[in-house]
Protein backbone atom coordinates (compact mmCIF):
# COMPACT_ATOMS: atom_id res chain seq x y z
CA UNK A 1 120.26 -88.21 -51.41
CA UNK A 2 121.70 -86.25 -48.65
CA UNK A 3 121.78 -82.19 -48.87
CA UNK A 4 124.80 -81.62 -46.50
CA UNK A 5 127.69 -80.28 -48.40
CA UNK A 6 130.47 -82.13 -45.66
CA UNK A 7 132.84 -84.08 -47.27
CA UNK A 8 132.63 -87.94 -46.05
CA UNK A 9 135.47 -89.93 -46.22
CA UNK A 10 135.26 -94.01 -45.89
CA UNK A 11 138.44 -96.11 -45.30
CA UNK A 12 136.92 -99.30 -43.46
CA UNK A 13 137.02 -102.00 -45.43
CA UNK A 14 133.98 -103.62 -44.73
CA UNK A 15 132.40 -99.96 -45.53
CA UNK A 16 133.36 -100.08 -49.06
CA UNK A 17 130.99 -102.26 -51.31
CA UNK A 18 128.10 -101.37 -48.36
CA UNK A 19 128.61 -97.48 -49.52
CA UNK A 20 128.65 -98.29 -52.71
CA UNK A 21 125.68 -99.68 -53.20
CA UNK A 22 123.59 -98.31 -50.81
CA UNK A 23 124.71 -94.62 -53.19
CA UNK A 24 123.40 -96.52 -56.21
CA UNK A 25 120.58 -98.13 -54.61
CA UNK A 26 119.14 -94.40 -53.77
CA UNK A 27 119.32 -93.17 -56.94
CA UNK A 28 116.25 -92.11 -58.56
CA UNK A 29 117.26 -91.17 -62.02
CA UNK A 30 120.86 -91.00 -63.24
CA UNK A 31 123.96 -92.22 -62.74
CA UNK A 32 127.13 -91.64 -64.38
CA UNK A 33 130.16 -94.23 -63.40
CA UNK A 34 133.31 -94.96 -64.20
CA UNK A 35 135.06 -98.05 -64.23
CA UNK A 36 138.29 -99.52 -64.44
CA UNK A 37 137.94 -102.78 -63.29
CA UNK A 38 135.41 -105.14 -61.90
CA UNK A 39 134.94 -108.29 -60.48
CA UNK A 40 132.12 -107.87 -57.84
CA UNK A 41 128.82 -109.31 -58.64
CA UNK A 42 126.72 -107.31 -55.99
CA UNK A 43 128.20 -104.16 -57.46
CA UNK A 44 127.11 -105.66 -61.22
CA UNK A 45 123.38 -106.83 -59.95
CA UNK A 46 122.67 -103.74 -58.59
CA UNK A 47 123.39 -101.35 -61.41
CA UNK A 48 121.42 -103.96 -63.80
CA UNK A 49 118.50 -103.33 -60.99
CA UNK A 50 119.11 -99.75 -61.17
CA UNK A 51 118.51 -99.80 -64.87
CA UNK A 52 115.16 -102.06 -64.50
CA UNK A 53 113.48 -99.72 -62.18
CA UNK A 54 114.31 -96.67 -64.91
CA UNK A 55 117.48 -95.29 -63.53
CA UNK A 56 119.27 -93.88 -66.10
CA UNK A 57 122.28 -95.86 -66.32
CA UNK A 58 126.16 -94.57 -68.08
CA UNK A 59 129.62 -96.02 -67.69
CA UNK A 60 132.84 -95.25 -69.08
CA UNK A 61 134.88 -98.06 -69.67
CA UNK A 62 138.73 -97.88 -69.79
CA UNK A 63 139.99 -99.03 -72.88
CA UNK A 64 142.82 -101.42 -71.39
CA UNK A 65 144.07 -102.51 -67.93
CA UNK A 66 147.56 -104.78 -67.20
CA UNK A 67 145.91 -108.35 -67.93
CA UNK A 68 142.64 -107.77 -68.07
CA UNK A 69 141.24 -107.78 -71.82
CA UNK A 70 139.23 -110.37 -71.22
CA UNK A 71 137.56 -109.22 -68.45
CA UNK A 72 136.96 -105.59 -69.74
CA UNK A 73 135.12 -107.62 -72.72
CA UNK A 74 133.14 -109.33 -70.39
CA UNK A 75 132.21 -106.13 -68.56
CA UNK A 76 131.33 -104.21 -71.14
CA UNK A 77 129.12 -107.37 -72.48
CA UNK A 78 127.56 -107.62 -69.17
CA UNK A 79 126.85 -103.68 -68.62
CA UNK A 80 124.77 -103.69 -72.50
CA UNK A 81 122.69 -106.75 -72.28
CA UNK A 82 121.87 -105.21 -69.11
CA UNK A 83 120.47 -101.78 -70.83
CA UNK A 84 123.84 -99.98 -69.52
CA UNK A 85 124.74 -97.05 -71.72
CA UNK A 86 128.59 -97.93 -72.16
CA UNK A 87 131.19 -95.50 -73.74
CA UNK A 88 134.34 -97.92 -73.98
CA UNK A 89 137.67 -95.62 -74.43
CA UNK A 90 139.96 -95.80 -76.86
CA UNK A 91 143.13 -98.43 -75.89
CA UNK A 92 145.24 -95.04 -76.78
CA UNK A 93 144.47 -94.07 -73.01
CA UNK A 94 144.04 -95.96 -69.87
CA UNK A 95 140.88 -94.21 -68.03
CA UNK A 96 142.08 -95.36 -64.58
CA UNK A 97 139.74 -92.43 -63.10
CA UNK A 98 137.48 -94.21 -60.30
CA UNK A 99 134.00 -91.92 -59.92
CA UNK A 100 130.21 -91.99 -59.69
CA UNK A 101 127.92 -89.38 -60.13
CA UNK A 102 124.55 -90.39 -58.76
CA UNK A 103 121.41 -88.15 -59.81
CA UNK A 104 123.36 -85.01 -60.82
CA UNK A 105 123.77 -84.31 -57.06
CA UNK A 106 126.08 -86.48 -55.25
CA UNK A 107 129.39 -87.62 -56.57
CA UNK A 108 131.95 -90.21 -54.85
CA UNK A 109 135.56 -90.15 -55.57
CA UNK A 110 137.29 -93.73 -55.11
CA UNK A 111 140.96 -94.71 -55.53
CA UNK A 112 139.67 -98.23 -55.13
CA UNK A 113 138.41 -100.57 -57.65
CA UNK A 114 134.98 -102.17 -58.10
CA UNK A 115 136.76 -105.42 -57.10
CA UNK A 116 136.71 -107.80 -54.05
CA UNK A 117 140.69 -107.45 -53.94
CA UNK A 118 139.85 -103.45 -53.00
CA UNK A 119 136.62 -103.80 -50.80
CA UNK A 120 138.50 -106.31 -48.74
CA UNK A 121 142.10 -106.21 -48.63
CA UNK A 122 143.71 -103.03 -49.76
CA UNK A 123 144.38 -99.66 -48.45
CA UNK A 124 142.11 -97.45 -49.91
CA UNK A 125 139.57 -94.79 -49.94
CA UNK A 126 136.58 -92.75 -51.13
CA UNK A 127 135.09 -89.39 -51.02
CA UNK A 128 131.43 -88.57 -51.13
CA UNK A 129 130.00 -84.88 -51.61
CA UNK A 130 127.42 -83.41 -52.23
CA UNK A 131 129.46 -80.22 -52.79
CA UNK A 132 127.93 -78.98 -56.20
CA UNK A 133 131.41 -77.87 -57.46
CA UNK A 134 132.44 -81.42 -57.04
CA UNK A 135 129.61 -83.01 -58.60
CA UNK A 136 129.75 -80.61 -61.69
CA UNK A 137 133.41 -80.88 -62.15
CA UNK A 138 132.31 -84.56 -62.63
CA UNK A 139 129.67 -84.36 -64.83
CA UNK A 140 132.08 -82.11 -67.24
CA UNK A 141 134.48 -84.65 -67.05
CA UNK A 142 131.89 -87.53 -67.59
CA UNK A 143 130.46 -85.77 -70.73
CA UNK A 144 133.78 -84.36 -71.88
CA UNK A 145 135.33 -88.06 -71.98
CA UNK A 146 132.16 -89.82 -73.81
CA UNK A 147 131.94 -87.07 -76.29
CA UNK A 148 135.81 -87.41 -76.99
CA UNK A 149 136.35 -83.42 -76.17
CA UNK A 150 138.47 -80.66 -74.07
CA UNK A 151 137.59 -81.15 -70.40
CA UNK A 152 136.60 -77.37 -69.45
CA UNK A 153 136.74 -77.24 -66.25
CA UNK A 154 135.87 -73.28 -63.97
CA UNK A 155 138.74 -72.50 -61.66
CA UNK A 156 136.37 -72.90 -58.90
CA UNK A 157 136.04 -76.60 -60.05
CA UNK A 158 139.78 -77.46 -60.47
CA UNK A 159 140.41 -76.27 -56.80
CA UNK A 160 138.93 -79.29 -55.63
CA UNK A 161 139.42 -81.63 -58.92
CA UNK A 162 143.24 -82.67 -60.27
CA UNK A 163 142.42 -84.23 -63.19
CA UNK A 164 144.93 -85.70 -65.42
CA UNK A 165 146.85 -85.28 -67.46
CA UNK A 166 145.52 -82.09 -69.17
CA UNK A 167 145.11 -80.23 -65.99
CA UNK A 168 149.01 -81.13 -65.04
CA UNK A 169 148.49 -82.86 -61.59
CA UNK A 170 152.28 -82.83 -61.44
CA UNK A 171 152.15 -78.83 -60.92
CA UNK A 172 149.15 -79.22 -58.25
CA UNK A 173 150.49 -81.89 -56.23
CA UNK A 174 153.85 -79.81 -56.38
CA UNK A 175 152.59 -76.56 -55.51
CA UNK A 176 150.48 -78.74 -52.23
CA UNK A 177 153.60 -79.81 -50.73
CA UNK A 178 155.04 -76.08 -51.46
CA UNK A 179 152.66 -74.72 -49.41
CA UNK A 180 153.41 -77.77 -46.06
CA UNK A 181 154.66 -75.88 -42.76
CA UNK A 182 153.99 -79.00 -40.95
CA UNK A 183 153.75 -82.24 -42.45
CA UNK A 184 153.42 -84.03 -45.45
CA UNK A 185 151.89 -87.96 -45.65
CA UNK A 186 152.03 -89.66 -48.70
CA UNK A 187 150.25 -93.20 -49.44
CA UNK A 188 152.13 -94.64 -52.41
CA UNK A 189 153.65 -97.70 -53.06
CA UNK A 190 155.51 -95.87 -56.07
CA UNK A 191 156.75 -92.35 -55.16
CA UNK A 192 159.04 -92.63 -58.66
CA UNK A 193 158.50 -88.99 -60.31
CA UNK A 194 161.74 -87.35 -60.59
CA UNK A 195 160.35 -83.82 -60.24
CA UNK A 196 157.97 -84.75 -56.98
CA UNK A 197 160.51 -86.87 -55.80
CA UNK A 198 162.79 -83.36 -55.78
CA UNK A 199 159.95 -81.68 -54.25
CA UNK A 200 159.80 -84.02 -51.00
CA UNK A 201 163.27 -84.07 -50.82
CA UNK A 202 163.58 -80.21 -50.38
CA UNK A 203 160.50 -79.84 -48.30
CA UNK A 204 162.56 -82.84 -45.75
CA UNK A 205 165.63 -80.44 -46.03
CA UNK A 206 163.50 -77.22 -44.91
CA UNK A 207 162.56 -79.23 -42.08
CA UNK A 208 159.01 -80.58 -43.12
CA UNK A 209 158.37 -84.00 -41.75
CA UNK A 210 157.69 -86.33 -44.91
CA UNK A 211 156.72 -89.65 -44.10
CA UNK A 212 155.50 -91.88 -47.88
CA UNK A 213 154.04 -95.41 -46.79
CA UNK A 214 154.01 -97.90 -48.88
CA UNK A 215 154.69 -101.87 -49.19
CA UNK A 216 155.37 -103.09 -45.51
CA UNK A 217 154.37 -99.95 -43.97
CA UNK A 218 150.12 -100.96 -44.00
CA UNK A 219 149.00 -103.27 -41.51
CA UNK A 220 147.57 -105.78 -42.89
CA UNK A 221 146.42 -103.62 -45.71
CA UNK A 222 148.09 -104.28 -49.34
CA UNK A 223 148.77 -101.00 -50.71
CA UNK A 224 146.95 -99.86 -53.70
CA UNK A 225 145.34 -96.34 -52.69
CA UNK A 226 146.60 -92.63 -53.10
CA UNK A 227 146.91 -90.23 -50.51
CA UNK A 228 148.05 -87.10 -49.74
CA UNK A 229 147.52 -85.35 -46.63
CA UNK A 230 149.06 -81.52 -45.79
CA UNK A 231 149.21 -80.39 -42.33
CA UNK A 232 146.11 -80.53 -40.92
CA UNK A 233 144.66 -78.79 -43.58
CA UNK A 234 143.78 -80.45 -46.46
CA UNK A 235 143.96 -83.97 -48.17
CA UNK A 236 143.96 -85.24 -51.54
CA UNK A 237 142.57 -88.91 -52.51
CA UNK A 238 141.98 -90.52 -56.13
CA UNK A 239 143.54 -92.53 -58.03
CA UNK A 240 146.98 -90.65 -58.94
CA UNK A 241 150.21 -92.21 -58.61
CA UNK A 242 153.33 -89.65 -57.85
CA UNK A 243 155.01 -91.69 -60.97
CA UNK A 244 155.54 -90.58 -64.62
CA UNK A 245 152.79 -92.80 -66.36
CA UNK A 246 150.15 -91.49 -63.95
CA UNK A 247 150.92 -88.10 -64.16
CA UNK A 248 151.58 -87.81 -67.87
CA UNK A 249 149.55 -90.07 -69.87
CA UNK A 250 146.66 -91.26 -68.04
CA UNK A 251 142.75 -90.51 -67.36
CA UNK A 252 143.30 -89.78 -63.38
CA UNK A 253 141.51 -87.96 -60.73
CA UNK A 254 142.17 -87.19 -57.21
CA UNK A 255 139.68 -84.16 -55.04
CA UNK A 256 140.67 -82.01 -52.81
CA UNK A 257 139.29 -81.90 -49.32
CA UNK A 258 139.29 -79.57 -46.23
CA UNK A 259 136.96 -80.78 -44.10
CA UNK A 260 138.07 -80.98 -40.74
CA UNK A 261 135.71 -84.14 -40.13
CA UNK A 262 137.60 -85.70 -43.46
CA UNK A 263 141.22 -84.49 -41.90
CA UNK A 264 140.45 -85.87 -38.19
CA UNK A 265 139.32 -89.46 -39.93
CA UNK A 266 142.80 -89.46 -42.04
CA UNK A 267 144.96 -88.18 -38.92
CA UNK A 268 143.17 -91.09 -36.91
CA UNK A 269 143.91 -93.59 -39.27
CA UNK A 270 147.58 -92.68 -39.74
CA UNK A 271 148.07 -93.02 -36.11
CA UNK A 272 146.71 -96.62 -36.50
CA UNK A 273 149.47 -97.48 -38.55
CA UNK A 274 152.72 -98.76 -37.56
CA UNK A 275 156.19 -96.82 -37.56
CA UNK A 276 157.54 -96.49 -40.71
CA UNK A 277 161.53 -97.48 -40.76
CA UNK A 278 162.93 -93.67 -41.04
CA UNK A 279 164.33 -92.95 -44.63
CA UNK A 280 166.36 -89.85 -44.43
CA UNK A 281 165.39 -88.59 -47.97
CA UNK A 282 164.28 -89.58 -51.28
CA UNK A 283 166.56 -89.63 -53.46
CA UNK A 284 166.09 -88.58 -57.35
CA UNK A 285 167.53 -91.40 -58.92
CA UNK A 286 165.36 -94.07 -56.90
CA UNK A 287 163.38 -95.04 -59.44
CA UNK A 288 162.24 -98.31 -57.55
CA UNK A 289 159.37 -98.87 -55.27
CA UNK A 290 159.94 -97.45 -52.24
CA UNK A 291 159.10 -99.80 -49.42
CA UNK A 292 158.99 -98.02 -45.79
C-alpha cells in the first residue's frame, strides 16, 4: 500500500470499479468494508479471492435499503459461504455509510455504491488516504458499529470525519459554509433541510456565490453523489444528503479534504460541467428536489 499521506480523489467513471479492486487486490491482511448495496460481480469475486488467499475479510451490512430486501439477503448469503465475516445491522437504522479500510493503513471514502449503476453512470466520487487520522477514525467507526457501541471519535479525527448522526453533520456542514468568503458548490439532487437550506440562503445574501447542481445540471451523469466544495480550500465527499433523513437518522459519512491536488481535480471538474440555470435563492419552504 502506498505511504504518501496526499489525499486522492477519483471521479472518472471508468476509474471506479478499477480502484476498487486494485485497493482490495493489494491487501495483505485485513479489510474492513462497508456496504450498502451491491450488484457487481468483479467487486464480489474479488473479496471471495481476498478471503482464499488469507485476507482477513469484514463487512457491515445495512440492515435495509428502498427495494432491495432481497438483494441484501442475497449479499449477505453470498459474503458467508464465501468465509466473509458479516455484521448485518439492525433494520432500526439504514447504514448508508460507503467505506473500506484495507490493512489498517489505507482507507477509501465513496459516496458511490458497489453497483454497475455507480461505476458507470452516476456522478460520484471517492477518497483514498493513507492519512492515519482518517484510517483510524474508520476503524473506530467499523468496530464501534459491529460491536453495537458509542462511536468515540478524538477531535483530531472528527476534523476530517462527519459522521452521522451522533456527531451532528447538520452543525459541521453549517459551520463549513459559515466560514465561505468565496464560493460554495454543492452536489445534491435534494438540498431539502430547512436549517441548511437557511444557511445557503444567507451566505447568497452576504454575497457568497452558491451554485447546488443537481438533476439536469450533470452532463450525462445521473446524480447520486455528495459534494461540497468551499472556496478553494477544502471539500467534503461521502455519502450525506443536505435533507432531514440523512442528517438525522442515518449511518452517514462524508471526510474532509484540503489537499490542493484533491481541490484542483474538483475545481476542474466543475468547470466541465454545464451552466446551471441561475436560481436566485433557496427558499425554506422548497421542500422538493431542486433541479438546476
Amino acid at each position: 500500500m502506498s505511504t504518501s499521506l496526499r489525499d486522492r480523489i477519483v471521479i472518472a467513471p471508468e476509474q471506479r470499479r478499477r480502484t476498487i479492486l486494485a485497493l482490495i487486490r493489494g491487501t495483505q491482511r485485513c479489510l474492513k468494508l462497508s456496504i450498502f448495496r451491491c450488484d457487481d460481480n468483479a467487486v464480489l469475486g474479488t473479496l471471495a479471492e481476498a478471503v482464499r488467499r488469507g485476507v482477513h475479510v469484514q463487512a457491515i451490512v445495512t440492515g435495509r435499503a428502498r427495494d432491495a430486501a432481497r438483494e441484501l439477503n442475497s449479499i449477505e448469503r453470498f459474503l458467508t459461504v464465501h468465509g466473509i465475516e458479516v455484521h448485518r445491522q439492525p433494520e432500526t437504522m439504514k447504514y448508508h455509510a460507503k467505506y473500506i479500510v484495507a490493512d489498517d493503513e489505507t482507507a477509501l471514502v465513496a459516496s458511490l455504491n458497489f453497483t454497475a449503476k455507480c461505476f458507470e453512470r452516476t456522478c460520484d466520487f471517492m477518497l483514498m488516504t493513507a492519512d492515519e487520522t482518517v484510517v483510524s477514525g474508520l476503524r473506530e467507526l467499523f468496530a464501534a458499529d459491529w460491536d453495537a457501541r458509542p462511536v468515540l471519535l478524538t477531535p483530531a479525527q472528527m476534523a476530517r470525519l462527519i459522521v452521522g448522526p451522533e456527531h451532528r453533520p447538520r452543525d459541521r456542514f453549517s459551520e463549513l459554509a459559515r466560514a465561505a468568503r468565496q464560493y460554495i458548490r454543492v452536489i445534491d439532487a435534494r438540498v431539502t433541510d430547512p436549517r441548511l437550506v437557511s444557511v445557503l440562503d444567507a451566505r447568497r445574501a452576504a454575497g457568497i456565490s452558491v451554485d447546488v447542481k443537481g438533476h439536469g445540471a450533470l452532463g450525462s451523469f445521473a446524480p447520486h453523489g455528495k459534494l461540497l466544495v468551499i472556496d478553494r480550500t477544502t471539500a467534503v465527499i461521502g455519502s450525506i444528503a443536505l435533507r432531514s433523513a440523512s442528517l438525522d437518522s442515518r449511518r452517514e459519512l462524508a471526510v474532509v479534504s484540503r489537499d490542493p491536488g484533491v481541490i484542483r481535480q474538483l475545481d476542474a471538474f466543475w468547470r466541465s460541467l454545464p451552466e446551471s440555470r441561475v436560481r436566485p435563492r433557496l427558499l425554506q419552504n422548497d421542500f422538493q428536489e431542486i433541479r438546476l
